[in-house]
Protein backbone atom coordinates (compact mmCIF):
# COMPACT_ATOMS: atom_id res chain seq x y z
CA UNK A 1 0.00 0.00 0.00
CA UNK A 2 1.56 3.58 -0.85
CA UNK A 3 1.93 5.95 2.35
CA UNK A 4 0.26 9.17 2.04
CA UNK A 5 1.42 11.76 4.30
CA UNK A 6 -2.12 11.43 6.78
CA UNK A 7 -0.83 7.89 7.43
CA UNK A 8 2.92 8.66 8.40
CA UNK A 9 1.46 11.58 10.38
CA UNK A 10 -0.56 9.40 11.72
CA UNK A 11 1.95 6.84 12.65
CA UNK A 12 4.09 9.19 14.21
CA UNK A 13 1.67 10.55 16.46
CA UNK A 14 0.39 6.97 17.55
CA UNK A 15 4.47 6.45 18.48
CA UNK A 16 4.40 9.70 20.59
CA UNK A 17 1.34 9.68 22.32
CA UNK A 18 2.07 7.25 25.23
CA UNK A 19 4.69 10.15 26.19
CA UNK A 20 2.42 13.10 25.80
CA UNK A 21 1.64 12.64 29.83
CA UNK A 22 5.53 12.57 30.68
CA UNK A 23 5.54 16.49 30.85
CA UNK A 24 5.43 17.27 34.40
CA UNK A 25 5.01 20.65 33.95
CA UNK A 26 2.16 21.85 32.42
CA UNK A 27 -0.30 19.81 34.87
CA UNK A 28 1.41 21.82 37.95
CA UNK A 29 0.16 24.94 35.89
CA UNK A 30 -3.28 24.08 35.12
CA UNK A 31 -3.51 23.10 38.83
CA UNK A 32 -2.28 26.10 40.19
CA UNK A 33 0.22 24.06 42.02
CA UNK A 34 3.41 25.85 40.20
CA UNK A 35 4.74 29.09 41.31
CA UNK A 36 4.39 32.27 39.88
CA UNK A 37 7.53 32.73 39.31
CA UNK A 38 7.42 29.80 36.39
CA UNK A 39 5.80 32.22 34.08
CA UNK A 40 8.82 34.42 34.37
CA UNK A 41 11.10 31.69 33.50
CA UNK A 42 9.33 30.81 30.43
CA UNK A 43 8.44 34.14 28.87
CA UNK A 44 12.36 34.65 29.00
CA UNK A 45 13.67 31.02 27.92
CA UNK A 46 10.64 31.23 25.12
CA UNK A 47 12.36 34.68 23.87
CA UNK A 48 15.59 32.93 23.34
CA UNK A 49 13.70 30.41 21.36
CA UNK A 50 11.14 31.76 19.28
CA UNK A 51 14.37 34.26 17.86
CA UNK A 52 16.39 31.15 17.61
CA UNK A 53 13.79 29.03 15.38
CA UNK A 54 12.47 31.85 13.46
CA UNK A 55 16.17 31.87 12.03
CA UNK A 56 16.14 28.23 11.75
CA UNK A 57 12.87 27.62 9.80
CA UNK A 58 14.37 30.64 7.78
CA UNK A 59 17.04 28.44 7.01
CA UNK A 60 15.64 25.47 6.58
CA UNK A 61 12.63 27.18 3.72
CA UNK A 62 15.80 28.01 1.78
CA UNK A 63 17.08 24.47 1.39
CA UNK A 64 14.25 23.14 -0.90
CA UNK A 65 12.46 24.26 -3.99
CA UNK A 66 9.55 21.97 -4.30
CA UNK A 67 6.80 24.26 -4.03
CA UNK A 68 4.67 22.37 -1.07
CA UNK A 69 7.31 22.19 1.27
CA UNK A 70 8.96 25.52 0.66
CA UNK A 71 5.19 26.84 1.33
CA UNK A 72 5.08 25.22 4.91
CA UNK A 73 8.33 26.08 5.86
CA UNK A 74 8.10 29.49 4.40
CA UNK A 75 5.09 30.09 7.09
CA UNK A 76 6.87 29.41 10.07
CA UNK A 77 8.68 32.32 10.55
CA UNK A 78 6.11 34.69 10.21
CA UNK A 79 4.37 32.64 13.30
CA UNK A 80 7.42 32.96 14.93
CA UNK A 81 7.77 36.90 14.67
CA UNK A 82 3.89 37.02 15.76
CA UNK A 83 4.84 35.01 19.04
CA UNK A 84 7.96 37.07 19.51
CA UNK A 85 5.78 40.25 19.73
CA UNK A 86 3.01 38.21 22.18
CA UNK A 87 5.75 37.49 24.18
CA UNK A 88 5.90 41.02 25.50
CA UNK A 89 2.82 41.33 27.41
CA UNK A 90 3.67 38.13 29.58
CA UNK A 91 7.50 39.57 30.28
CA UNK A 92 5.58 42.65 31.92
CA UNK A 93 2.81 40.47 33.71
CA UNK A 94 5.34 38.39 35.03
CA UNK A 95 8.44 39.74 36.00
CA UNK A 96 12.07 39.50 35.46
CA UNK A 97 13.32 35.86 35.85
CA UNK A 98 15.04 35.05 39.22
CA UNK A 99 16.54 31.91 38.05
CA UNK A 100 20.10 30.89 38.62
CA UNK A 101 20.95 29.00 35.52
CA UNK A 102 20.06 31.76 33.20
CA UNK A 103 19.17 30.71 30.22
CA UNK A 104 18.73 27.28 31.09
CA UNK A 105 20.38 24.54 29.73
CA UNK A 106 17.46 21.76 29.92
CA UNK A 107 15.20 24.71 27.81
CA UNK A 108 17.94 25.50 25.01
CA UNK A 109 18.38 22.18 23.78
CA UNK A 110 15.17 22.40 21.96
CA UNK A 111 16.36 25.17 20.00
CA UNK A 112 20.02 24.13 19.30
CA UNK A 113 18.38 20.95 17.74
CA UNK A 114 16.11 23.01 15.57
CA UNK A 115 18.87 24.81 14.41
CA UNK A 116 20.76 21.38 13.83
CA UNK A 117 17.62 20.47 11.56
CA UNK A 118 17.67 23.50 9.65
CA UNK A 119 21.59 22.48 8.72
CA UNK A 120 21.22 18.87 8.32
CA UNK A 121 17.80 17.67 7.97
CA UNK A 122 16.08 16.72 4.54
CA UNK A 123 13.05 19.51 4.56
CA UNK A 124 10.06 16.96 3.71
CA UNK A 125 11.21 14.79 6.56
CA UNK A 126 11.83 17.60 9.44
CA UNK A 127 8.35 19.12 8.03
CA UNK A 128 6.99 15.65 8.88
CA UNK A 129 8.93 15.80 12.50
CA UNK A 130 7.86 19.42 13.32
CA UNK A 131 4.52 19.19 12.35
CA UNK A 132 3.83 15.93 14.31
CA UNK A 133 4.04 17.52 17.63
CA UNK A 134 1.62 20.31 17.07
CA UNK A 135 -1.02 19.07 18.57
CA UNK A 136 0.71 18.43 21.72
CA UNK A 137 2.09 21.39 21.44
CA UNK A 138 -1.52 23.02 21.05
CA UNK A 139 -2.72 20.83 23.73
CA UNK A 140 0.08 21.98 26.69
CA UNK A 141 -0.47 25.60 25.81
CA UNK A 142 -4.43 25.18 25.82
CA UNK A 143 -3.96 24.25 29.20
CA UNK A 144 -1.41 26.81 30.22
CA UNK A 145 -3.35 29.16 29.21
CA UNK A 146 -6.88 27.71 30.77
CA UNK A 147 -4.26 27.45 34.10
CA UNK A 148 -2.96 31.09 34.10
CA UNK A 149 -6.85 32.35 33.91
CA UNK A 150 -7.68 30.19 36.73
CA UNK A 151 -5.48 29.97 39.24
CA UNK A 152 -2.47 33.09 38.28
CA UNK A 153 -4.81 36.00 37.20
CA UNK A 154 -2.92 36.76 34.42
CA UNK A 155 -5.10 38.49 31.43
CA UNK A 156 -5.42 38.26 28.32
CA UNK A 157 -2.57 39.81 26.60
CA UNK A 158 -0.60 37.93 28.75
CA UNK A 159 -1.96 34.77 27.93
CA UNK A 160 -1.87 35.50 24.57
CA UNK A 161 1.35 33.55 23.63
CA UNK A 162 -0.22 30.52 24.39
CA UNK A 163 -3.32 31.28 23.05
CA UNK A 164 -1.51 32.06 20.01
CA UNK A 165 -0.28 28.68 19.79
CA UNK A 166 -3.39 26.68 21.29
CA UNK A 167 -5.60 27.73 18.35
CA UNK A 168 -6.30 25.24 15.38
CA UNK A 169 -5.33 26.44 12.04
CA UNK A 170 -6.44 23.77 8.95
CA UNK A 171 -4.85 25.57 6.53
CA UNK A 172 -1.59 25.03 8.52
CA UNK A 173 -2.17 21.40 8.27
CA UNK A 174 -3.33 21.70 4.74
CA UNK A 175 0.22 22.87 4.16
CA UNK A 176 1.82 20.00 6.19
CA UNK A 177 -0.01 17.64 4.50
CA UNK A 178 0.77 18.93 0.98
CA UNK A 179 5.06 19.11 1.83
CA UNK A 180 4.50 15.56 3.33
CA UNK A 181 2.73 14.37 0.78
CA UNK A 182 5.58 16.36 -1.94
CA UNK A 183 8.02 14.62 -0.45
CA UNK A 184 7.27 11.23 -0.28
CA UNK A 185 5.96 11.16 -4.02
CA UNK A 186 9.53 12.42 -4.64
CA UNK A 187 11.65 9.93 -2.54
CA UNK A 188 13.47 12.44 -0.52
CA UNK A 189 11.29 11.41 2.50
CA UNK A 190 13.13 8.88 4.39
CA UNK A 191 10.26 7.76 6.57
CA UNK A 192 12.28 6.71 9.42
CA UNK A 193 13.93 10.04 9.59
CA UNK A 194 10.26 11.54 10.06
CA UNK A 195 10.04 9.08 12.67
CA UNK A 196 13.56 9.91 14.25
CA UNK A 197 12.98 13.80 13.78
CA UNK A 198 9.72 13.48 15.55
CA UNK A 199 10.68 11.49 18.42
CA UNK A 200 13.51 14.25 19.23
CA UNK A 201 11.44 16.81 18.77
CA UNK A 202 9.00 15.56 21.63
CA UNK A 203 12.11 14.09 24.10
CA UNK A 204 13.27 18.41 23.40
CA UNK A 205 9.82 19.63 24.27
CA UNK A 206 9.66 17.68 27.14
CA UNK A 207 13.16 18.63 28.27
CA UNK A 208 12.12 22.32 28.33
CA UNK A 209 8.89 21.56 30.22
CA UNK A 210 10.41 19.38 32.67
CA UNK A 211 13.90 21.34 33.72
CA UNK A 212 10.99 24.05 34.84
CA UNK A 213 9.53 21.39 36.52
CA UNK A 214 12.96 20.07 38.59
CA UNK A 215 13.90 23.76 39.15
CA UNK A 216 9.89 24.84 40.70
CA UNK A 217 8.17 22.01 41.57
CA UNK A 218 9.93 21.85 44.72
């Protein structure tokens, strides 16, 4: 049977789930069992990466031509800029980080393997990886966001980060489905390097989540 891009997506995110639940994080949040001073850590690590992997999907756009792909890559960075500016409100409603390990090392390894995507990753494939972990993505800032109403006080334009990122967007997955889909007609999609890239992309995620979670959980 040929593999359309809805199945490997599908596949990948069947392989992922069971971990979804391993961020320790984001239930603290939506609890209100997390200090305040978590949001502070995470509006400044999140500064460091949205600048960092609005470069690297810059970079990454430029290494392909096919027309599918370079249109879902191409409309990463602008998402990236938008969160940048979101970002703002939540510095101000939260406060200058207090942290000692500043910028944290647990946090910038999801960045730093972006970037080593963007150098060495086939685009199809690490369009496959990225977009794979949206939804979780969606789903931890859904409930960061529900969490921060709740239990912090924060408002709106200081939730609006990870409102930002909670929302659906079809067309979004139109376009993931299309550079999948590009790619694996053309045989530069390796499907076990969608697999690979996907799996490090959530053990990355989690790592940023969960060095909050060791440094204010206690």
């Amino acid at each position: 049977m040929t593999l359309t891009a809805r199945d490997l997506v599908d596949g990948i995110q069947a392989e992922l789930a069971p971990h979804d639940a391993d961020n320790r994080m984001v239930p603290l949040i939506s609890t209100g069992k997390a200090p305040r001073a978590v949001f502070a850590a995470i509006a400044a690590e999140e500064q460091r990466i949205v600048s960092s992997d609005w470069r690297s999907f810059h970079t990454l756009a430029a290494k392909t031509d096919e027309p599918h792909v370079r249109a879902f890559l191409d409309g990463l960075p602008p998402g990236e800029r938008q969160a940048l500016a979101l970002l703002d409100a939540l510095v101000a409603a939260a406060g200058p980080d207090q942290g000692m390990e500043l910028p944290r090392a647990g946090c910038q390894a999801y960045p730093a393997y972006v970037a080593w995507l963007a150098l060495n990753a086939e685009p199809s494939a690490a369009a496959a990886g990225i977009y794979a972990n949206v939804a979780a993505f969606g789903r931890y800032c859904r409930a960061v966001a529900e969490g921060m109403r709740a239990h912090y006080e924060f408002d709106d334009p200081a939730c609006a980060f990870f409102d930002f990122f909670a929302a659906d967007t079809p067309e979004a997955e139109q376009r993931a489905h299309a550079a999948i889909q590009a790619g694996i007609d053309s045989g530069g999609l390796n499907p076990n390097d969608a697999h690979l890239y996907a799996r490090l992309f959530q053990n990355y995620e989690l790592m940023f989540w969960n060095t909050l979670a060791d440094e204010f959980s206690g």
